[in-house]
Protein backbone atom coordinates (compact mmCIF):
# COMPACT_ATOMS: atom_id res chain seq x y z
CA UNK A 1 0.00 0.00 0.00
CA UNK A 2 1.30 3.68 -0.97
CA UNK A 3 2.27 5.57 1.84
CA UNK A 4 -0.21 8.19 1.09
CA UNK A 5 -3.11 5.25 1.09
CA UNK A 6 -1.77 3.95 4.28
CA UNK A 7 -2.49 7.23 5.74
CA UNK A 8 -5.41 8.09 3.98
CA UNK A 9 -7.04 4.70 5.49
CA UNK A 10 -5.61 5.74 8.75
CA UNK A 11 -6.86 8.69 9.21
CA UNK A 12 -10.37 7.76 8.16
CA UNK A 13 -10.31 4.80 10.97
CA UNK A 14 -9.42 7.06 13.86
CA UNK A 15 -12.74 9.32 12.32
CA UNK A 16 -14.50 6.17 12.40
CA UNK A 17 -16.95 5.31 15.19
CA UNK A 18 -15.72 1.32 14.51
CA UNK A 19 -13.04 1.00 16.44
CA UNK A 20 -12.17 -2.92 15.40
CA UNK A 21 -9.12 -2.71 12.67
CA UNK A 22 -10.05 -4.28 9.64
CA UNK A 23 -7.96 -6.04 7.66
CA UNK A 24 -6.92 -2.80 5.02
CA UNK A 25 -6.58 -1.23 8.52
CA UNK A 26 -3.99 -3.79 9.98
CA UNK A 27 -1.80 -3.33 6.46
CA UNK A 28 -2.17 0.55 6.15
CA UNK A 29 -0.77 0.47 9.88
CA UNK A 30 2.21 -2.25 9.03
CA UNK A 31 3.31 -0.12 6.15
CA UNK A 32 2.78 3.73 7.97
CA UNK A 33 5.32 1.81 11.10
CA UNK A 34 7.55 0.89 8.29
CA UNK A 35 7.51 4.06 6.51
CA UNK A 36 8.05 6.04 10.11
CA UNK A 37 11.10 3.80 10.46
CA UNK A 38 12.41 4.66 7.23
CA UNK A 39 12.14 8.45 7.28
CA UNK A 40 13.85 8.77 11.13
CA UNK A 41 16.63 6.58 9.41
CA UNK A 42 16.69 9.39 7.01
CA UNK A 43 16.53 11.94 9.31
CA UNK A 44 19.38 10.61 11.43
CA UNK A 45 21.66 10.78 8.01
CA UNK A 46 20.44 14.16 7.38
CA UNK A 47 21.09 15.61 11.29
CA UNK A 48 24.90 13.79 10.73
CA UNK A 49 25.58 15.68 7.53
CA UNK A 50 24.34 18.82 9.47
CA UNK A 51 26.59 18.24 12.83
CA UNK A 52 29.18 17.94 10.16
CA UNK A 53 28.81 21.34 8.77
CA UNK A 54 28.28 19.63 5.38
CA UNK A 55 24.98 21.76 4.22
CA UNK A 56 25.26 21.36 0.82
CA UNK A 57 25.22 18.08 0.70
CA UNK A 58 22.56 17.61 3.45
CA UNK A 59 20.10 20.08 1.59
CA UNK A 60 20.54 17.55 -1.90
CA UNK A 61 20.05 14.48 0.43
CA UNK A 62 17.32 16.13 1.69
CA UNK A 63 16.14 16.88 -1.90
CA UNK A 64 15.95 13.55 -3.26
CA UNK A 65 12.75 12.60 -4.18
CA UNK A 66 10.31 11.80 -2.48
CA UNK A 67 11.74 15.19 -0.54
CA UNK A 68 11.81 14.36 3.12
CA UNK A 69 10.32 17.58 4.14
CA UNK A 70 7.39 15.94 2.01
CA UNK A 71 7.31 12.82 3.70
CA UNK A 72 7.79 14.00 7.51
CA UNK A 73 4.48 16.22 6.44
CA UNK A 74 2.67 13.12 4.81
CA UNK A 75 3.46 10.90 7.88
CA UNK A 76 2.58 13.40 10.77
CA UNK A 77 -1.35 13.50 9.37
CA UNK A 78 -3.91 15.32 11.48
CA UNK A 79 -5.42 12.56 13.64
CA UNK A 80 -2.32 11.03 14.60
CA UNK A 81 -1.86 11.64 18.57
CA UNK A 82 -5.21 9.26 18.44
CA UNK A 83 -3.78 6.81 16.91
CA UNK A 84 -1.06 6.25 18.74
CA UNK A 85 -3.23 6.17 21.55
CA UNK A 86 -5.47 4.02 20.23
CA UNK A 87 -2.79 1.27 18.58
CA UNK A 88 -2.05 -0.73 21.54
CA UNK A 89 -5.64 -1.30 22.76
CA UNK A 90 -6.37 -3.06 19.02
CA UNK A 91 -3.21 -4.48 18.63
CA UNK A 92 -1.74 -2.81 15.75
CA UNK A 93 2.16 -1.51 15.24
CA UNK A 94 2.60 1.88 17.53
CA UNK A 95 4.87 4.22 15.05
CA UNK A 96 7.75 5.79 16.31
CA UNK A 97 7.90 9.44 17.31
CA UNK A 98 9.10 11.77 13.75
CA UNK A 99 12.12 13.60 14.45
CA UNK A 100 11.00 17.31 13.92
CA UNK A 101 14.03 18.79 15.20
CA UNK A 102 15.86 17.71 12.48
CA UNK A 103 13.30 19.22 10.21
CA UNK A 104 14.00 22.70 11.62
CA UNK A 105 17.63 22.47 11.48
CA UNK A 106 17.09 21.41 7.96
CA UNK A 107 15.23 24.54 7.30
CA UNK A 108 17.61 26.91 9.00
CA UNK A 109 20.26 25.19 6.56
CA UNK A 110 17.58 26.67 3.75
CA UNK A 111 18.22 29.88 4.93
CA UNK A 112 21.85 30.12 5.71
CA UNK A 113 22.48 28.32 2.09
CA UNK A 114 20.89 30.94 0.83
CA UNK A 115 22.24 33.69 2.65
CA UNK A 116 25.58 32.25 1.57
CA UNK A 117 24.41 31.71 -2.21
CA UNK A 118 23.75 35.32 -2.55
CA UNK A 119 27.07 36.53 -0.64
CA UNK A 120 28.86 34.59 -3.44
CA UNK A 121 26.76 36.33 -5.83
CA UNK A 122 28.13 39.67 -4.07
CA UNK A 123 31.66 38.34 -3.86
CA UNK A 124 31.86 37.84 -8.13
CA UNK A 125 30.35 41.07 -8.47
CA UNK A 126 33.03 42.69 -6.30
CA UNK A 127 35.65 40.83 -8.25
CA UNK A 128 34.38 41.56 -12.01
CA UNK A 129 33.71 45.35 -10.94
CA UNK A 130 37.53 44.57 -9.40
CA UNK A 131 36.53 46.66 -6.09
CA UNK A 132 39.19 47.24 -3.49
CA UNK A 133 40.63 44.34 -1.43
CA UNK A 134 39.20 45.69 1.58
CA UNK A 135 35.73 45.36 0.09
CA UNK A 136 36.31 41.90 -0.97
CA UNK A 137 37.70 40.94 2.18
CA UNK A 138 34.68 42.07 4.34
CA UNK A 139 32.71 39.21 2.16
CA UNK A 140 34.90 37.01 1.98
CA UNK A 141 34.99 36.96 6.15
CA UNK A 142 31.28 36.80 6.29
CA UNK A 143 31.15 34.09 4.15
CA UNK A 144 33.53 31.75 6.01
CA UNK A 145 31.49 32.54 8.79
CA UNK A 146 28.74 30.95 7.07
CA UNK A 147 30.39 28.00 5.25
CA UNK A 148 33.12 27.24 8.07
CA UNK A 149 33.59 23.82 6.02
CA UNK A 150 35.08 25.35 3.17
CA UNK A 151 38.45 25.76 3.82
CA UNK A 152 40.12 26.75 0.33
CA UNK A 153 38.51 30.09 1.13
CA UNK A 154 39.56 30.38 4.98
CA UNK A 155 43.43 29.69 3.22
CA UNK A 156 42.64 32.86 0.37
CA UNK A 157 41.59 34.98 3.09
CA UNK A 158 44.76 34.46 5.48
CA UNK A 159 46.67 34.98 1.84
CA UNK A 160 44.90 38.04 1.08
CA UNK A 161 45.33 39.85 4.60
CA UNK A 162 48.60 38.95 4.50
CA UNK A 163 49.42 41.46 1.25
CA UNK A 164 46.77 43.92 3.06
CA UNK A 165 49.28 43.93 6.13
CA UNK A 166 51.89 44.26 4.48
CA UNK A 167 50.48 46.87 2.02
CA UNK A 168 49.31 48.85 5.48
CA UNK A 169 52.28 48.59 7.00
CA UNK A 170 53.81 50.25 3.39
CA UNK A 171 51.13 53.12 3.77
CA UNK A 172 52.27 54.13 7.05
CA UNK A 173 55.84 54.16 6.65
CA UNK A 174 55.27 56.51 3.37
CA UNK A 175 53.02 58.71 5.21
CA UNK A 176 55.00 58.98 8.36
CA UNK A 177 58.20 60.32 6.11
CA UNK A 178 56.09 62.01 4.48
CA UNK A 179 55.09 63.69 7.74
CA UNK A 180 51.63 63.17 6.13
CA UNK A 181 49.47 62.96 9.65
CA UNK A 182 45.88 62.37 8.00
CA UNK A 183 47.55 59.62 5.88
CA UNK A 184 49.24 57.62 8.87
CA UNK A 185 45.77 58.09 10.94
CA UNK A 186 44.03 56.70 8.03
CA UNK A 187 45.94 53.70 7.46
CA UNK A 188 46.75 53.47 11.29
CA UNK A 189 42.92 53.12 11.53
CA UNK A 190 42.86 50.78 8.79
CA UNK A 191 44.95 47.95 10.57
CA UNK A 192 43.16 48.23 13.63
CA UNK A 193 39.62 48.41 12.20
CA UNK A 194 40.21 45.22 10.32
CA UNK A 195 38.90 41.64 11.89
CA UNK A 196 41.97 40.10 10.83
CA UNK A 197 40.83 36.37 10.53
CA UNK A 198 44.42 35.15 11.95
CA UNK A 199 47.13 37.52 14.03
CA UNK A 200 49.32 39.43 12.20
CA UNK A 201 53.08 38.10 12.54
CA UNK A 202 55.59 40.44 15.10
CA UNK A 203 57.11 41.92 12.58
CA UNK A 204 53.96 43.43 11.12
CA UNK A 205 52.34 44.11 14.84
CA UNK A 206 55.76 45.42 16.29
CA UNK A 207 56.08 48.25 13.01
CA UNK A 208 52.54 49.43 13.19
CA UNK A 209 52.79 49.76 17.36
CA UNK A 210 55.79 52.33 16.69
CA UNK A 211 54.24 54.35 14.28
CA UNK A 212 51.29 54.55 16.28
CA UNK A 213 53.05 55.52 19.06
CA UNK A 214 54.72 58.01 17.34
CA UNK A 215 51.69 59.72 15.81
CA UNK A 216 49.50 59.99 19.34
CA UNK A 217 52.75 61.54 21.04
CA UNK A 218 52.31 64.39 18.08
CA UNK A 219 48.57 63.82 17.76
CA UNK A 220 48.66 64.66 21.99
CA UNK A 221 50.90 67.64 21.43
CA UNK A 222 49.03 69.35 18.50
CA UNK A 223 45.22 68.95 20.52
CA UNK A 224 46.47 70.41 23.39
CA UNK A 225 48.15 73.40 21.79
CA UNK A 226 44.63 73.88 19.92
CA UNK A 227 43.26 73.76 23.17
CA UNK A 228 45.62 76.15 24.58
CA UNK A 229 44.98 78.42 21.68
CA UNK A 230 41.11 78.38 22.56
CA UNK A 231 41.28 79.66 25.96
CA UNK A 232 43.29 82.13 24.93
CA UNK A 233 40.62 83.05 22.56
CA UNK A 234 38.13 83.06 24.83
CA UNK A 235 35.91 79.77 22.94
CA UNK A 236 35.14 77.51 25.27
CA UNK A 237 33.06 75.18 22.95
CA UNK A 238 36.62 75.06 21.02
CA UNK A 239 38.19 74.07 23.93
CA UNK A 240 36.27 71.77 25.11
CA UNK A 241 35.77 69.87 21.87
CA UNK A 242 39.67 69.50 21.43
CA UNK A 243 39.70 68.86 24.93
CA UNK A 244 37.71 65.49 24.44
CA UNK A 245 39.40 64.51 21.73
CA UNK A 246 42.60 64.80 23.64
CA UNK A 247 41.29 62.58 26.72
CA UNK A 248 40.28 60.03 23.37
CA UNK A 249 43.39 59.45 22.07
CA UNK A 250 45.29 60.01 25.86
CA UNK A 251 43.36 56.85 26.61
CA UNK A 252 44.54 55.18 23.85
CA UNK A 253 47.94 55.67 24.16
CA UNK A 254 47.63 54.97 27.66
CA UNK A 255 48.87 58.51 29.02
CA UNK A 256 48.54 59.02 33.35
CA UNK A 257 48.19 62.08 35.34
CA UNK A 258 51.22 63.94 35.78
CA UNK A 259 53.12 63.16 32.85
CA UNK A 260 54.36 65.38 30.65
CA UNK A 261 51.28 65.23 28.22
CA UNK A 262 49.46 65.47 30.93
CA UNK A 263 51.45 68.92 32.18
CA UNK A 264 50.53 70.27 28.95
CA UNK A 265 46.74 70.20 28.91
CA UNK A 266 46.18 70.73 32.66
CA UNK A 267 45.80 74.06 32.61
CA UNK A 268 43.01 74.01 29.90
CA UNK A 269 40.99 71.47 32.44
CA UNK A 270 41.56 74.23 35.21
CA UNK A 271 40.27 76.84 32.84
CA UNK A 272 37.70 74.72 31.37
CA UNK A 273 36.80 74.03 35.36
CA UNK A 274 36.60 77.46 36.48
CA UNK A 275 34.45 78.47 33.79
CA UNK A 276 31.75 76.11 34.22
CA UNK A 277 31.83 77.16 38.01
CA UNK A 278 31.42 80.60 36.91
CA UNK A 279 28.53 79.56 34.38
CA UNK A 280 26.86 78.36 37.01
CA UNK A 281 27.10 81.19 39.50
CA UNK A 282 25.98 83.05 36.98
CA UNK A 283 23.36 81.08 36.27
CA UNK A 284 22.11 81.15 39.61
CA UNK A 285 22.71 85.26 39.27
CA UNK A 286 20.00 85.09 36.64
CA UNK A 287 17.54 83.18 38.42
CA UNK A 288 17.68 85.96 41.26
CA UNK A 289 16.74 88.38 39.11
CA UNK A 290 13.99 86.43 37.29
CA UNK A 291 12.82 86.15 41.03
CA UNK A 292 13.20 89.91 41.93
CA UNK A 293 11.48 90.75 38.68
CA UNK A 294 8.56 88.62 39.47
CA UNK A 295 7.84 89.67 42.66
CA UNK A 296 7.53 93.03 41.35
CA UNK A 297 4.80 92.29 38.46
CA UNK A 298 3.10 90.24 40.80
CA UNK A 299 -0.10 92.02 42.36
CA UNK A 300 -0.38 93.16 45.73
CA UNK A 301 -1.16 89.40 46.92
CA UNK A 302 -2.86 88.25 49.95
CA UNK A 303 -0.55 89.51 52.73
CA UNK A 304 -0.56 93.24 53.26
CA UNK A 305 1.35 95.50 51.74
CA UNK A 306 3.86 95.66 54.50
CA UNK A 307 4.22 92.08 54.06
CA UNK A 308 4.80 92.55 49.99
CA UNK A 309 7.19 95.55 50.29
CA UNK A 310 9.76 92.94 53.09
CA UNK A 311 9.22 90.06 50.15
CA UNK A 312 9.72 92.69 47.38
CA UNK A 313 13.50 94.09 49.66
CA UNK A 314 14.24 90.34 50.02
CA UNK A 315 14.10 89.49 46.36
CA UNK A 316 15.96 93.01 45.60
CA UNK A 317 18.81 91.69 48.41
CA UNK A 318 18.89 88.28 46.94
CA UNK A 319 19.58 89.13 43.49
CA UNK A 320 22.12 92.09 44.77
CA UNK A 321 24.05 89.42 46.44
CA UNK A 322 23.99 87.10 44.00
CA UNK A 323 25.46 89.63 41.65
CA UNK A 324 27.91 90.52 43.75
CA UNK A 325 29.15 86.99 44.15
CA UNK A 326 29.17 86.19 40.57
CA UNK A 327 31.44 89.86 39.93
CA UNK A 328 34.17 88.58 42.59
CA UNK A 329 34.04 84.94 41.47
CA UNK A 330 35.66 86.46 37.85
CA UNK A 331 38.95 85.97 37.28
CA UNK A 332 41.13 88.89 35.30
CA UNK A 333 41.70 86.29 32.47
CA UNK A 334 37.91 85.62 32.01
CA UNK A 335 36.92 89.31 32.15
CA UNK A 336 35.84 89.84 28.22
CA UNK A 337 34.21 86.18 28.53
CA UNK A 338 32.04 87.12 31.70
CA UNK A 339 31.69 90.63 31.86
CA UNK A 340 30.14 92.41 35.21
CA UNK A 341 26.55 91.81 36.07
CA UNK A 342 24.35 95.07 37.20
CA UNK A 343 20.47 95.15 37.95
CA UNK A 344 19.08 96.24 34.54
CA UNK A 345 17.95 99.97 35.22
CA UNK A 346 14.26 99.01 33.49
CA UNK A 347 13.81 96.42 36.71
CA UNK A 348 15.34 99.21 38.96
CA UNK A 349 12.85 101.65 38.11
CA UNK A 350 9.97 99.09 38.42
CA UNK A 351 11.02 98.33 41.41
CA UNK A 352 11.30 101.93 42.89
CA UNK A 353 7.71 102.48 41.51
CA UNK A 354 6.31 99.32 42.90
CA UNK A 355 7.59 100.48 46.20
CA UNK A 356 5.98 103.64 45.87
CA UNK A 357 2.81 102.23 44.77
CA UNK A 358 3.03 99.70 47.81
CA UNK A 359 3.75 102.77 49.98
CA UNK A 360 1.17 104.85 48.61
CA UNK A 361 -1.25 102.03 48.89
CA UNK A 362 0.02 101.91 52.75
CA UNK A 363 -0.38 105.12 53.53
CA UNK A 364 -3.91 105.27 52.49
CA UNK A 365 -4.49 101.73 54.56
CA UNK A 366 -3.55 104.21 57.80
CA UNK A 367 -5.74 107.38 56.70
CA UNK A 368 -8.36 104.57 56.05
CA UNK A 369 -7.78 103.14 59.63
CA UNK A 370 -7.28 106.84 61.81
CA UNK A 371 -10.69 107.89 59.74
CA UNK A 372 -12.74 104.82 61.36
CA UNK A 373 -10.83 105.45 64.67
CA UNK A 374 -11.73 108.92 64.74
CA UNK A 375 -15.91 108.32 63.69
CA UNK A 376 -16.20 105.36 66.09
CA UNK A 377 -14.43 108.04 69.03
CA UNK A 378 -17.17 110.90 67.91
CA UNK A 379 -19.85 108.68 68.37
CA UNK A 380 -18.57 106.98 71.45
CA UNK A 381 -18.38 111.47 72.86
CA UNK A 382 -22.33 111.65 71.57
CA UNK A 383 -23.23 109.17 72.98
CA UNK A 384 -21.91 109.79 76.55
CA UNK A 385 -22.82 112.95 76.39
CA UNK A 386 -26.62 111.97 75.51
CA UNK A 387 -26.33 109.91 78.62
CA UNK A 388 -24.80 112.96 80.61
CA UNK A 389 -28.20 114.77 79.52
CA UNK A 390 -30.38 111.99 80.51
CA UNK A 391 -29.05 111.51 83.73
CA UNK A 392 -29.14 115.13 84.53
CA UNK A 393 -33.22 115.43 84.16
């Protein structure tokens, strides 16, 4: 019976409310155990291949027809948890269990063969369009790291980094007699970007360590002098911007406190220091007098005008102080970068005529008060003296 039959007649018995196998049932079961058999003795092949790293050849095993992806999807029908379930209870062959993980594996080999198909596309393209090495090498690496097995194209790619090294290591001795400094960072760059797929040899490793060396000790020098130059300028966004990139390549080349690189750009951190401490005293200088000049558009509030004119002094103090600490906290050499902080004369005159309005306001609070204290006094006289003239009859 065709494997497809034997299914067919299989799944139509566990549908079935007769339960007793008949006899097409018994040899449609015989030949689906046999078939189940078969196809894990496939599988088993296929996951070797796999654990082997031999895709290729696993994906055309696979291939062969009947395609096994085919028959693992024939053999695990809809229906078939209840037969196994129901097998030993009428006597009939229980099938083994499929192995589905291999079936997954086998698809992610679908994938990465094709991922690696169309990286070899990419890799003739680069060749026939003769692109750089570099280029070349970049899919050359990612290939390998897809087809590990193939190891005529791990050997090309130690070959062909090996003229890139020694090309590089060319490049830098050119540009560093040239005294060409973009040039050496660019190739210097270029060694240590690369993944190199084995270690370069001393020889290589030692020559491009010197050279490097060689170009942060000038690299150091010329970032701190454009620092230097900065301050002196008065551009702190200049400064601190060369600054960074100094404390960059210091950390490359591994440079400590208190050496002489070091010496050379510590005064540019003091500066750089002082004048964020400054910024923010200042800063704190201008919040004062946001503060003093909204307590003088703000109404005469809830308290009493006595009250407003000591909150209205205390925010005139506060900002008067903090102006006066900002002034002293300027050094001589940061004069045209900070200059002196005053109270803007527009908020001095609001001020004085707030005050005068609060006053004003005050003073007619009293003549309000002394007028009630004098009425409520007459009447209290009339009306002793009514009693005076009541008393008296």
């Amino acid at each position: 019976m065709k494997i497809d039959e034997a299914v067919a007649t299989l799944r139509s018995y566990v549908q079935s409310k007769e339960k007793t196998p008949s006899a097409a049932v018994r040899e449609a079961a015989d030949d689906y155990h046999r078939a189940c058999i078969e196809v894990n003795s496939s599988l088993n092949r296929l996951e070797d291949l796999l654990n082997r790293s031999l895709r290729t050849e696993a994906i055309q095993f696979a291939n062969i027809e009947p395609k096994l992806e085919d028959l693992v999807s024939t053999l695990d029908f809809h229906g078939r948890i209840d037969y196994e379930m129901m097998a030993p209870f009428q006597d009939l062959p229980v099938p083994p269990p499929l192995d589905m993980e291999t079936i997954k594996n086998l698809q992610t080999a679908y994938v990465e063969y094709q991922q690696t198909e169309n990286l070899y596309r990419s890799l003739r393209k680069l060749v026939l369009e003769r692109a750089p090495i570099s280029e070349r090498l970049l899919v050359m690496r990612e290939i390998s790291n897809h087809d590990r097995i193939n190891a005529t194209l791990i050997e090309d790619i130690v070959a062909i980094e090996k003229n890139v090294q020694g090309r590089i290591v060319q490049n830098i001795r050119k540009a560093a007699n040239e005294r060409n400094d973009d040039a050496l960072e660019e190739h210097i760059d270029e060694y240590y970007l690369n993944n190199w797929t084995t270690p370069p040899s001393p020889e290589v490793l030692q020559t491009v360590e010197k050279y490097r060396g060689v170009y942060l000790e000038k690299r150091l020098k010329t970032l701190a002098n454009r620092a230097f130059n900065a301050i002196h300028s008065k551009d702190l966004q200049s400064a601190k911007k060369h600054y960074a990139e100094w404390v960059s390549q210091a950390k490359a080349a591994g440079v400590q406190k208190g050496d002489q690189y070091w010496a050379r750009i510590e005064p540019v951190v003091h500066w750089i220091e002082n004048y964020d401490q400054i910024e923010s005293v200042r800063e704190y200088a201008q919040v004062q007098l946001l503060t003093l000049r909204s307590a003088i558009q703000a109404p005469v509030a809830k308290g009493t005008a006595e009250e407003t004119i000591k909150n209205l002094n205390a925010a005139m103090i506060a900002a008067e102080e903090a102006i006066e600490n900002f002034n002293s906290h300027i050094p001589s050499d940061l004069r045209q970068v900070f200059p002196k902080m005053t109270i803007p004369k527009d908020l001095v005159m609001e001020y004085q005529k707030c005050l005068e309005k609060l006053s004003e306001h005050s003073r007619k609070n009293e003549l309000f008060i002394l007028a009630g204290l004098f009425a409520g006094g007459a009447l209290l006289i009339i009306a002793f003296l009514v009693w005076v003239v009541a008393r008296s009859r």
